[in-house]
C-alpha atoms as a PDB file:
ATOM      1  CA  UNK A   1     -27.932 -52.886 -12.360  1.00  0.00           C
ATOM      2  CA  UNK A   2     -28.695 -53.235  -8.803  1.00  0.00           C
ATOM      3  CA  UNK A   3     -25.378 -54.010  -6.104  1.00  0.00           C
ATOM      4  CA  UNK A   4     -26.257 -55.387  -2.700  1.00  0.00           C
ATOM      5  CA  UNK A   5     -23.113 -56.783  -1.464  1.00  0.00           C
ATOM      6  CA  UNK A   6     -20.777 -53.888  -0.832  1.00  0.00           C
ATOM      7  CA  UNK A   7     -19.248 -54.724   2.397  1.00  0.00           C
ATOM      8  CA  UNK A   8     -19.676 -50.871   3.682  1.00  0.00           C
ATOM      9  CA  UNK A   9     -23.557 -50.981   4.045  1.00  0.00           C
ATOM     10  CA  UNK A  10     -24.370 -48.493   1.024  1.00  0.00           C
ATOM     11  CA  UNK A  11     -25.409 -49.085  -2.524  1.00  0.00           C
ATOM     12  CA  UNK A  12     -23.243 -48.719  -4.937  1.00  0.00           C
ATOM     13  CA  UNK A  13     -26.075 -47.346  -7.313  1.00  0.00           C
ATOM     14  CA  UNK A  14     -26.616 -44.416  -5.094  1.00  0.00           C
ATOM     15  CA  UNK A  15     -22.808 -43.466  -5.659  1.00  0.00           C
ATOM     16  CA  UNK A  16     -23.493 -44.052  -9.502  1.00  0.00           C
ATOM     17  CA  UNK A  17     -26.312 -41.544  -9.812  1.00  0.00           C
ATOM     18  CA  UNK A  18     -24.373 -38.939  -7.721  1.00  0.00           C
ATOM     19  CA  UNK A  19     -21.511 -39.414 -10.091  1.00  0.00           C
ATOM     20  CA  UNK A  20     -23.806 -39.276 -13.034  1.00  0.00           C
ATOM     21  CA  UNK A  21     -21.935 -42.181 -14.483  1.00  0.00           C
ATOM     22  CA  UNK A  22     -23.262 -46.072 -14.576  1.00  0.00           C
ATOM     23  CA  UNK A  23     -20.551 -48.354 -14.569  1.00  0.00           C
ATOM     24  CA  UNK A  24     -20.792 -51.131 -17.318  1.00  0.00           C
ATOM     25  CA  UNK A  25     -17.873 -53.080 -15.012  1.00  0.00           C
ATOM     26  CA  UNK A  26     -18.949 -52.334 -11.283  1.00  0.00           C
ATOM     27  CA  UNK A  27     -15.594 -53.974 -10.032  1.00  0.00           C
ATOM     28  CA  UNK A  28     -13.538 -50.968 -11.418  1.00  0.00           C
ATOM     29  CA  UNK A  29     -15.336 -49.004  -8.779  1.00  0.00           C
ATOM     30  CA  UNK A  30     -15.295 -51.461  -6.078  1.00  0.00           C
ATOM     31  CA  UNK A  31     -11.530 -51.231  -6.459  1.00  0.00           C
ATOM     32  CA  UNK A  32     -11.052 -47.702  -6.807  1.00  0.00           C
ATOM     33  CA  UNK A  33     -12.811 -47.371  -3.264  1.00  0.00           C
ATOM     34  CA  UNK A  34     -10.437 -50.026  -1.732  1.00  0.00           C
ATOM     35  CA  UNK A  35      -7.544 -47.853   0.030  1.00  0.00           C
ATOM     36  CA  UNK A  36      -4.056 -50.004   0.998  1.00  0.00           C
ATOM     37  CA  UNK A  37      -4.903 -50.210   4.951  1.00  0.00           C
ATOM     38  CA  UNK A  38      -7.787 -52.918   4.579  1.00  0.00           C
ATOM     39  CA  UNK A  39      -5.431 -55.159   3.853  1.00  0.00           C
ATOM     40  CA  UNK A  40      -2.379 -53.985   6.312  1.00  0.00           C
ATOM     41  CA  UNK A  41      -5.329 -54.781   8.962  1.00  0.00           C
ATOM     42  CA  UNK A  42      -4.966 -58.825   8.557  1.00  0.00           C
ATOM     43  CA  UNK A  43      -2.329 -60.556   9.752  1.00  0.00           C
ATOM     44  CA  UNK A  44      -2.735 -62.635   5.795  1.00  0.00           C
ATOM     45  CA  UNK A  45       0.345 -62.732   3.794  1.00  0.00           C
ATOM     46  CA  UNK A  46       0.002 -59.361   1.670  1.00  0.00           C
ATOM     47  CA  UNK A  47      -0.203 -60.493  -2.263  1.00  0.00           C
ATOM     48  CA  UNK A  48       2.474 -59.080  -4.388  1.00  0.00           C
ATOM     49  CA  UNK A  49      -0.340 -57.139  -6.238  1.00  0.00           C
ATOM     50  CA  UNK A  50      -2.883 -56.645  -3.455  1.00  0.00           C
ATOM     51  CA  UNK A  51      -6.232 -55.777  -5.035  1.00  0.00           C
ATOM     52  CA  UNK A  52      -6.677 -51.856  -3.635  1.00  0.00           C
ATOM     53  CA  UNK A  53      -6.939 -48.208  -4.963  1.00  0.00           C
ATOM     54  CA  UNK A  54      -3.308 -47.361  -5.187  1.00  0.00           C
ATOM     55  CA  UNK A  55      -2.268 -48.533  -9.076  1.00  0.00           C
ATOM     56  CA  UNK A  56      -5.593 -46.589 -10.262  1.00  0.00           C
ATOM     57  CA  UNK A  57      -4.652 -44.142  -8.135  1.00  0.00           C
ATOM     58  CA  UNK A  58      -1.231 -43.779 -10.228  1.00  0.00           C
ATOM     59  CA  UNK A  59      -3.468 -43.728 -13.157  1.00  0.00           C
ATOM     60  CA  UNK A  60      -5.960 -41.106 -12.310  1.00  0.00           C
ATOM     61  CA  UNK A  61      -3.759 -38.733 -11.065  1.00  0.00           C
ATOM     62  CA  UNK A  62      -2.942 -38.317 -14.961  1.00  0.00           C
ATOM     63  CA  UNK A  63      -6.137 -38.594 -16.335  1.00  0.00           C
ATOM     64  CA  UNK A  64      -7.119 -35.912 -13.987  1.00  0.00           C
ATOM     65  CA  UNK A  65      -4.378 -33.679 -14.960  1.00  0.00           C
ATOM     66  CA  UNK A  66      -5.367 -34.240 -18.967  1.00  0.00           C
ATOM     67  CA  UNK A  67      -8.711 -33.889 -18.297  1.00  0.00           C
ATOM     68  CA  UNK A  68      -7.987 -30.186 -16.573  1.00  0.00           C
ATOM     69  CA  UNK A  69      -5.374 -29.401 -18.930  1.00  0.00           C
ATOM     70  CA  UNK A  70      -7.789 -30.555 -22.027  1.00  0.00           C
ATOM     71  CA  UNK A  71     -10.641 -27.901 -20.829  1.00  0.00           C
ATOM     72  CA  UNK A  72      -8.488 -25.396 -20.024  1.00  0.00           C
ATOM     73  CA  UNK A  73      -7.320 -24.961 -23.428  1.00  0.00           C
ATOM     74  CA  UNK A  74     -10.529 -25.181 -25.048  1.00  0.00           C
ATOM     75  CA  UNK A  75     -12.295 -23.228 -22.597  1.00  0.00           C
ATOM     76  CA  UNK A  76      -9.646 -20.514 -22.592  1.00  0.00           C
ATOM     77  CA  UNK A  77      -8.301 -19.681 -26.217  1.00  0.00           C
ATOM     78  CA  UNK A  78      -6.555 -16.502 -25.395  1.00  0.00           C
ATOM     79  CA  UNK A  79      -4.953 -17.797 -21.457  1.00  0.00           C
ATOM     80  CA  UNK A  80      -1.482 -17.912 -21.519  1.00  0.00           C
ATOM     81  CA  UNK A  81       0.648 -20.968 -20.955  1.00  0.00           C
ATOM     82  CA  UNK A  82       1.184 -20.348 -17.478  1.00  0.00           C
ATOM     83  CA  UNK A  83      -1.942 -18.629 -16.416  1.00  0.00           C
ATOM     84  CA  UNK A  84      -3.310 -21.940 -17.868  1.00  0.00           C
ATOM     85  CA  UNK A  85      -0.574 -23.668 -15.613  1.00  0.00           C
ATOM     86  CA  UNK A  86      -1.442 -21.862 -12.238  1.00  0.00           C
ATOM     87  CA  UNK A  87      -5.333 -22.507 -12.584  1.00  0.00           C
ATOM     88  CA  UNK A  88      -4.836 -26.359 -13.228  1.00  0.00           C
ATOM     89  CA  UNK A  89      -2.836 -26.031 -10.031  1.00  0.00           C
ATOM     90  CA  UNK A  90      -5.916 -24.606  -8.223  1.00  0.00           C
ATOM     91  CA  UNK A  91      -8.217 -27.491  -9.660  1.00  0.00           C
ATOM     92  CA  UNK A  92      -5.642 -30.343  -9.173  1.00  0.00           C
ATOM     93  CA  UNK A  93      -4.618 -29.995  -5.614  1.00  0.00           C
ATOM     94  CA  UNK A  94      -4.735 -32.167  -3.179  1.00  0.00           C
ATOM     95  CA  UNK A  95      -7.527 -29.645  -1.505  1.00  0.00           C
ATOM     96  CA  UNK A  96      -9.597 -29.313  -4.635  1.00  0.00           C
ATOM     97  CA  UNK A  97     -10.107 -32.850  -4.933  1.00  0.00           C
ATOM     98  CA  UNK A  98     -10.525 -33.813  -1.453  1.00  0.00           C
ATOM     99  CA  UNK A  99     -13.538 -31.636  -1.192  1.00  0.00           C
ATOM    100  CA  UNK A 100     -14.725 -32.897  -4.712  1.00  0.00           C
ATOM    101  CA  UNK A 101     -14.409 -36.386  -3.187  1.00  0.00           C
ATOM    102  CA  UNK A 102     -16.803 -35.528  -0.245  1.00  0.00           C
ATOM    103  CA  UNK A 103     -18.964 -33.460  -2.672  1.00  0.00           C
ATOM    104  CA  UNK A 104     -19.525 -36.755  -4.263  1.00  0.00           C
ATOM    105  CA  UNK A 105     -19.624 -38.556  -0.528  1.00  0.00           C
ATOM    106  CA  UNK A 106     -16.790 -41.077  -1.619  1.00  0.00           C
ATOM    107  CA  UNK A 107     -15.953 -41.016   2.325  1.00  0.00           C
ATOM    108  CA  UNK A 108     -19.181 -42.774   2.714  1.00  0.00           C
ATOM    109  CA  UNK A 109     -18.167 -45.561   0.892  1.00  0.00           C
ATOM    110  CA  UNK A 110     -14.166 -46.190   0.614  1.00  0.00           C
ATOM    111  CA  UNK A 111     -13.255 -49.205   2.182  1.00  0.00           C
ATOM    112  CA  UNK A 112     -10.247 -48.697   4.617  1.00  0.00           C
ATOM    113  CA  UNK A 113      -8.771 -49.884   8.268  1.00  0.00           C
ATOM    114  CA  UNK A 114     -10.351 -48.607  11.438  1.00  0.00           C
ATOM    115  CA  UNK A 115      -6.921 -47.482  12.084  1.00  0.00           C
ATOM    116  CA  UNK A 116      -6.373 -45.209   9.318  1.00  0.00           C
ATOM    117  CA  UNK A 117      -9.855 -44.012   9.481  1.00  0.00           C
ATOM    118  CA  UNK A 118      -8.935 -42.599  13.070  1.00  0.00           C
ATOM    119  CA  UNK A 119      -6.162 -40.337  11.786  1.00  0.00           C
ATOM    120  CA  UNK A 120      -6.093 -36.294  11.152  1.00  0.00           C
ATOM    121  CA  UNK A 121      -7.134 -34.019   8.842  1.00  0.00           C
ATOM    122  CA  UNK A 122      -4.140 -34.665   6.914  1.00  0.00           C
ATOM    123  CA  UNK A 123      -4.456 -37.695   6.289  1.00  0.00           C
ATOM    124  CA  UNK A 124      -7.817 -37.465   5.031  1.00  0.00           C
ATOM    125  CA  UNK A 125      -7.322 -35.006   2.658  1.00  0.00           C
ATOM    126  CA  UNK A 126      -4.978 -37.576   1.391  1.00  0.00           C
ATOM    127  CA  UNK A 127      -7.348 -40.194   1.230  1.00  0.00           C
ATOM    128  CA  UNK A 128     -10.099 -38.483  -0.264  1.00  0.00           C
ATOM    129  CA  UNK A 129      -7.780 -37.105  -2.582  1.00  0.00           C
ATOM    130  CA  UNK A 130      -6.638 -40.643  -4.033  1.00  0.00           C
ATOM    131  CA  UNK A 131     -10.379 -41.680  -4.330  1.00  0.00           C
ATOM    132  CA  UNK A 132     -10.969 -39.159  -6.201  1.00  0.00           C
ATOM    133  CA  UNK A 133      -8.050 -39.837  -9.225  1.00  0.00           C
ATOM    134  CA  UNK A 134      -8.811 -43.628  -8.446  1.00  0.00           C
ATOM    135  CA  UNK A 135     -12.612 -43.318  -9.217  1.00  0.00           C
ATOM    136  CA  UNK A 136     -11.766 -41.247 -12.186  1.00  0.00           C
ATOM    137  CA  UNK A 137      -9.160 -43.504 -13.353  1.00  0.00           C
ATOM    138  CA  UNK A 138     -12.440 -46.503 -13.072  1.00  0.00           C
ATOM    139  CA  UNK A 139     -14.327 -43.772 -14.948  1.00  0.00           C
ATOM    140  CA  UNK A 140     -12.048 -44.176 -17.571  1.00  0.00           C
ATOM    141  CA  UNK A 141     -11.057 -47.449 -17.681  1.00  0.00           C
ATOM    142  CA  UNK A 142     -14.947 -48.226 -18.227  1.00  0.00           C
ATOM    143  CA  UNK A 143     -16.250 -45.708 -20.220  1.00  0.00           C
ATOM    144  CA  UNK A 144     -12.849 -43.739 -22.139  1.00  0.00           C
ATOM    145  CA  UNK A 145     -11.747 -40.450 -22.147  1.00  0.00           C
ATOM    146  CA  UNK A 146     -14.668 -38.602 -22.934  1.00  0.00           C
ATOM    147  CA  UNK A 147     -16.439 -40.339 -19.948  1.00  0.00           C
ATOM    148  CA  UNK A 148     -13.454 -38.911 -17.405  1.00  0.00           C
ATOM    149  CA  UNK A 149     -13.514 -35.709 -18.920  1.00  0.00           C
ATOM    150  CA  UNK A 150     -17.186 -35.012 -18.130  1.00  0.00           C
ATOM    151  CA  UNK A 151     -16.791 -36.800 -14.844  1.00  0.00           C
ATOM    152  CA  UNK A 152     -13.991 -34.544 -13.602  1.00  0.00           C
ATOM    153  CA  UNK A 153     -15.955 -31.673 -15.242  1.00  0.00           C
ATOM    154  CA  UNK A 154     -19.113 -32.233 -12.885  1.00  0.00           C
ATOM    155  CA  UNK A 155     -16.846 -32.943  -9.818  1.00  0.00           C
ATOM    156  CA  UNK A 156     -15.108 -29.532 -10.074  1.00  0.00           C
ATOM    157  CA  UNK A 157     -18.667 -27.654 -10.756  1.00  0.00           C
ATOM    158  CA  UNK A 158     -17.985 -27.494 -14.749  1.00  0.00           C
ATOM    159  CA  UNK A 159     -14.722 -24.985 -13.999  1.00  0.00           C
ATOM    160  CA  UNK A 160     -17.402 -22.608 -13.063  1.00  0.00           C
ATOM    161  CA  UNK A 161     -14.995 -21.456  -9.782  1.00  0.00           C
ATOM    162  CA  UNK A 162     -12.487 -19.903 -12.724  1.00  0.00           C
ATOM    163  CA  UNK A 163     -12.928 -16.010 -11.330  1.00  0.00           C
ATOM    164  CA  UNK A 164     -12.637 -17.389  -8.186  1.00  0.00           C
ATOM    165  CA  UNK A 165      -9.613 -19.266  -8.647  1.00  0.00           C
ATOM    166  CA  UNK A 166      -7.920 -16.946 -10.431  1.00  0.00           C
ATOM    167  CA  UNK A 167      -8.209 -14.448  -7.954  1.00  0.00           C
ATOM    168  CA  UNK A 168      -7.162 -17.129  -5.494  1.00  0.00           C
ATOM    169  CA  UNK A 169      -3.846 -17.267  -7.604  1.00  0.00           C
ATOM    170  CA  UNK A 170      -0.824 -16.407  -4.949  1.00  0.00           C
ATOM    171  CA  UNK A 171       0.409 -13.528  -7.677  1.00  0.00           C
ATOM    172  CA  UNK A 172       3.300 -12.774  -5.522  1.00  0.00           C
ATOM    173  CA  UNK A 173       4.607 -15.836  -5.155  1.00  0.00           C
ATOM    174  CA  UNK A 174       4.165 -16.276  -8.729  1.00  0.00           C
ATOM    175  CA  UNK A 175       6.126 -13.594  -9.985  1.00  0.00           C
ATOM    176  CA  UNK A 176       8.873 -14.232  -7.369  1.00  0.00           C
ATOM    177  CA  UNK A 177       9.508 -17.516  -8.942  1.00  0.00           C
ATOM    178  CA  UNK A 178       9.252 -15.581 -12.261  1.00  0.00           C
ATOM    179  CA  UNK A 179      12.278 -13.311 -11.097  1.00  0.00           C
ATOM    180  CA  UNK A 180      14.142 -15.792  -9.568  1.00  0.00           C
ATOM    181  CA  UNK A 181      14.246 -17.867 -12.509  1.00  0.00           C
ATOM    182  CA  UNK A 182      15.929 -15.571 -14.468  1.00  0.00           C
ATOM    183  CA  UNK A 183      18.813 -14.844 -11.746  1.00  0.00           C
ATOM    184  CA  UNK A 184      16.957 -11.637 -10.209  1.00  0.00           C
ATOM    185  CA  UNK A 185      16.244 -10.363  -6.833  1.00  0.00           C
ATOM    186  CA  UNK A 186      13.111 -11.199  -5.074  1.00  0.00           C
ATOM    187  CA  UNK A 187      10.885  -7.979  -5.913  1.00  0.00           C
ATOM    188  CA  UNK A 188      10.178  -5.220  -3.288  1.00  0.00           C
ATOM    189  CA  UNK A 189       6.614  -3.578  -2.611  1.00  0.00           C
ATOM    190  CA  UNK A 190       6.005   0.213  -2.166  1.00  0.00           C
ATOM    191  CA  UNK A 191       2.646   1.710  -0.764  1.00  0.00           C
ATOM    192  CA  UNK A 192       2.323   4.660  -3.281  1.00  0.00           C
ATOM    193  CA  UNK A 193      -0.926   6.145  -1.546  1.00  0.00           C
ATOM    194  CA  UNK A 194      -3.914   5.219   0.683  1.00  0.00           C
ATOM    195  CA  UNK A 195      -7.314   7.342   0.192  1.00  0.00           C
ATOM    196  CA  UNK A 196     -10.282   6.860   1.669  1.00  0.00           C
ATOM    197  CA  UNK A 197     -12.189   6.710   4.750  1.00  0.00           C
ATOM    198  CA  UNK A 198     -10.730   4.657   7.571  1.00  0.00           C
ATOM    199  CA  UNK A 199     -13.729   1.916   7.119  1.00  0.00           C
ATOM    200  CA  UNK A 200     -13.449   1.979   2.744  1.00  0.00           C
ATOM    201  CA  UNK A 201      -9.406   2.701   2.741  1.00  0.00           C
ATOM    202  CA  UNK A 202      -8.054   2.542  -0.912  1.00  0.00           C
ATOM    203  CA  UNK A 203      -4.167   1.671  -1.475  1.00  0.00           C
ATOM    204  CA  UNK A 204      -2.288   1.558  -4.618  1.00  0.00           C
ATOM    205  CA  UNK A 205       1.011  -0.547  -4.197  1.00  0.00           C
ATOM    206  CA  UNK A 206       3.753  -0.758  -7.002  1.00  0.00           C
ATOM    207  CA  UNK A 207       6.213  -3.592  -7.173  1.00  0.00           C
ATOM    208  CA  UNK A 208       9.886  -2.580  -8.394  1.00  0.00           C
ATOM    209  CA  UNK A 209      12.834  -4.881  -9.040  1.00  0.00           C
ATOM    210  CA  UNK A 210      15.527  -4.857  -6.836  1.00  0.00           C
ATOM    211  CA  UNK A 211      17.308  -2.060  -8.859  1.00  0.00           C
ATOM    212  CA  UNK A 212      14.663   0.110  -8.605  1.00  0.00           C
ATOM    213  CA  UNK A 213      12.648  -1.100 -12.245  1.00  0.00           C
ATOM    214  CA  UNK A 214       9.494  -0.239 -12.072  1.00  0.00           C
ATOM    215  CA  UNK A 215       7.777  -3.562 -12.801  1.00  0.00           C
ATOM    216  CA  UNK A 216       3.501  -3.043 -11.610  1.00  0.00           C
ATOM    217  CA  UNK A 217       1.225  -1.246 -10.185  1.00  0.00           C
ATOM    218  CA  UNK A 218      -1.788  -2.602  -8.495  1.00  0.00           C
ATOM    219  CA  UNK A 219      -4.988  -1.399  -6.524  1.00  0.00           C
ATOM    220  CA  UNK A 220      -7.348  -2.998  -3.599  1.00  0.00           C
ATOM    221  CA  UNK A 221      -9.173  -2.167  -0.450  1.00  0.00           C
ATOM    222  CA  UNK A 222      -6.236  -3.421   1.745  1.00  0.00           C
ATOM    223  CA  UNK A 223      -2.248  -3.497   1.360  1.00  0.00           C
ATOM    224  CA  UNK A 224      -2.144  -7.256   0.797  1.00  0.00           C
ATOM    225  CA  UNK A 225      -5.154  -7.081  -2.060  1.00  0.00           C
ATOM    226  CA  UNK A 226      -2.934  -4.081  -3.951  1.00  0.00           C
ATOM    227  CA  UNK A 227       0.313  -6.251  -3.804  1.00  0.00           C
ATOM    228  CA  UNK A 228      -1.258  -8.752  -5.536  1.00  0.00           C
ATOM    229  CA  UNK A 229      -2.740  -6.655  -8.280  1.00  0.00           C
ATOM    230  CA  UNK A 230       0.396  -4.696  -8.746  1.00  0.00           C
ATOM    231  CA  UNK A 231       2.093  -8.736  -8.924  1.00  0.00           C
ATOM    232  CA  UNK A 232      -0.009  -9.929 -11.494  1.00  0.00           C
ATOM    233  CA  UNK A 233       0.315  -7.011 -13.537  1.00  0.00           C
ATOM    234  CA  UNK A 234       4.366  -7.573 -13.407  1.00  0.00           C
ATOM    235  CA  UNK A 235       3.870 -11.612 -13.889  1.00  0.00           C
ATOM    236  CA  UNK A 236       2.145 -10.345 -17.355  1.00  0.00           C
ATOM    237  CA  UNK A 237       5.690  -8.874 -18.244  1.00  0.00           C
ATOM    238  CA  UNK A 238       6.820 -12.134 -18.893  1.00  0.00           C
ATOM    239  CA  UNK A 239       5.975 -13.724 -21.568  1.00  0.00           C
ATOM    240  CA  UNK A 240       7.165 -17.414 -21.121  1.00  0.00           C
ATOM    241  CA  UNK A 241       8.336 -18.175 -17.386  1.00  0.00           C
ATOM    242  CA  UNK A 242      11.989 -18.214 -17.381  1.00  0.00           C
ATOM    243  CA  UNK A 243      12.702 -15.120 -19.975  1.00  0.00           C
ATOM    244  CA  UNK A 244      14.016 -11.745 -19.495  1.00  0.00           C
ATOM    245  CA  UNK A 245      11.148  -9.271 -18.896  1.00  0.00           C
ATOM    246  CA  UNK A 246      10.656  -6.559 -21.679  1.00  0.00           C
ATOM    247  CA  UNK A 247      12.138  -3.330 -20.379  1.00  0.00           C
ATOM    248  CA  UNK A 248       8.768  -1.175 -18.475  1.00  0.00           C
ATOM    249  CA  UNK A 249       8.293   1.808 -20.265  1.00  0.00           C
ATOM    250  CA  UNK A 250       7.048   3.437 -16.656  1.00  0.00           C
ATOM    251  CA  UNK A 251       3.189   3.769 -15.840  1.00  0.00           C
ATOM    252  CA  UNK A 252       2.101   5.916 -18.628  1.00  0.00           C
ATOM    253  CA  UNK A 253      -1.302   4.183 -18.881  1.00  0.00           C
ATOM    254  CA  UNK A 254      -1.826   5.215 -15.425  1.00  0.00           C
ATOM    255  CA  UNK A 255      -0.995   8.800 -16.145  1.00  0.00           C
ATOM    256  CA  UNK A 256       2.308   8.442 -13.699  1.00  0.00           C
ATOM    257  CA  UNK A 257       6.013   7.640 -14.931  1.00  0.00           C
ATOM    258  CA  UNK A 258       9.275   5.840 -12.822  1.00  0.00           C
ATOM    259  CA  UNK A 259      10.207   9.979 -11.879  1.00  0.00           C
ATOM    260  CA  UNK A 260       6.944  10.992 -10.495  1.00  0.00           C
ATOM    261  CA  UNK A 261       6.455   7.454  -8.952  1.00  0.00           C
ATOM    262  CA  UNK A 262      10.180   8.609  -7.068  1.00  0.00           C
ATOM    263  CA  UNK A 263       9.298  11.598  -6.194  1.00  0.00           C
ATOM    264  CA  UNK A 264       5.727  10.300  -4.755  1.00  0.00           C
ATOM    265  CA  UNK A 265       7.374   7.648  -2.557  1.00  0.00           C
ATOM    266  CA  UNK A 266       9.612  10.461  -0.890  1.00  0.00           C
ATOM    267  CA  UNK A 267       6.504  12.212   0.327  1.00  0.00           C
ATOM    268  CA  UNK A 268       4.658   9.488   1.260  1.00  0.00           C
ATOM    269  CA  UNK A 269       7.951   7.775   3.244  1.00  0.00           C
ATOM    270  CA  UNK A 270       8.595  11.664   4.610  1.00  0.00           C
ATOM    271  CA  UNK A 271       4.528  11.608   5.838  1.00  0.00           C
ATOM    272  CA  UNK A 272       5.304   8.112   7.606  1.00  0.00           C
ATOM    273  CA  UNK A 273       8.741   9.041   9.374  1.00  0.00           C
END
């Protein structure tokens, strides 16, 4: 199938074979790439339906979310429900599928007023963004589910960032909300040593409630790395977000219980006064 009319200059077929998906109804695409503004451009009466991007949009922002969700749960038997929810949150922002978007060089080819094309980086994100869930929701339109899936799939690098983005998880924020939601205090941070050289420095944080419950421990090269270790192993404590945490049994695993922790902190908070 060969497209030489798109009003944009470029070939629709090259955009195919980057996508790795041949449309059987070329139109779906056309319209997916049509944002709202070249129509706000004329000074034509505006149809009540205007033929752009922004009802697929509405679609593919769902079939995107499915399509994460769906390999998620295969891909990760034993990830909990909301370790499952925070990584589809990494995939599904507005970010994620911006970049995807100009991965796949959509910007080359949407069709959109000189105006809008002229404003920030904000706005772009946005735009891309809405390409993206309006190409996939052409995607599936055309070819079904199983044809989105694999689309999205190749667009986010077959979930191949997962260590990544689960170390880009924001644990602290995480299990702030996790506390919050059950009426508690926002959780409070302790340095409980640093070792090392100044150039290598080692700290191991733990994270208490606001009654002094010892909740996590964590480890990293900086403060802000050992916070986040010593979050995510409090988030664990909870098994579905909005429970009580079980009661910590102190940080026998680590050879250390809520006493010695104490009586640590006093030296260390005696060696920084």
């Amino acid at each position: 199938m060969t497209d030489v009319g798109w009003p944009c200059g470029k070939s629709l077929d090259e955009l195919q074979r980057g996508m790795g998906y041949q449309f059987s109804d070329i139109d779906l695409l056309k319209l997916a790439l049509t944002h709202p503004s070249v129509f706000a451009q004329t000074n034509a009466p505006k149809p009540p339906n205007p033929p752009d991007n922004q009802r697929m949009e509405f679609l593919g922002d769902a079939v995107v979310q499915l399509c994460v969700s769906d390999a998620l749960f295969r891909r990760y038997p034993d990830m909990r429900e909301g370790d499952m929810t925070h990584l589809r949150i990494t995939f599904v922002r507005k970010e994620s599928l911006s970049q995807a978007a100009i991965n796949l060089r959509l910007d080359q080819y949407i069709l959109m007023g000189t105006a809008e094309r002229g404003h920030g980086t904000s706005s772009q994100i946005n735009v891309m963004c809405d390409a993206f869930e309006a190409v996939t929701a052409a995607v599936y339109l055309d070819g079904g589910f199983g044809a989105a899936c694999a689309f999205v799939a190749r667009a986010l690098n077959d979930y191949r960032v997962y260590a990544e983005s689960e170390s880009a998880v924001n644990w602290k924020s995480r299990l702030q909300e996790l506390m919050q939601g059950t009426g508690r205090r926002a959780p409070r941070y302790t340095i409980v040593s640093v070792s090392g050289p100044p150039h290598a420095p080692h700290f191991v944080v733990d994270v208490r409630a606001h009654d002094g419950m010892a909740l996590g421990r964590g480890q990293g090269s900086s403060r802000k790395a050992a916070e986040q270790e010593a979050a995510r192993a409090a988030s664990h404590l909870f098994t579905i977000a909005g429970e009580e945490p079980p009661q910590p049994t102190g940080y026998s695993s680590l050879g250390k219980d809520a006493g010695e922790l104490a009586a640590q902190e006093g030296v260390i908070a005696t060696q920084e006064a």
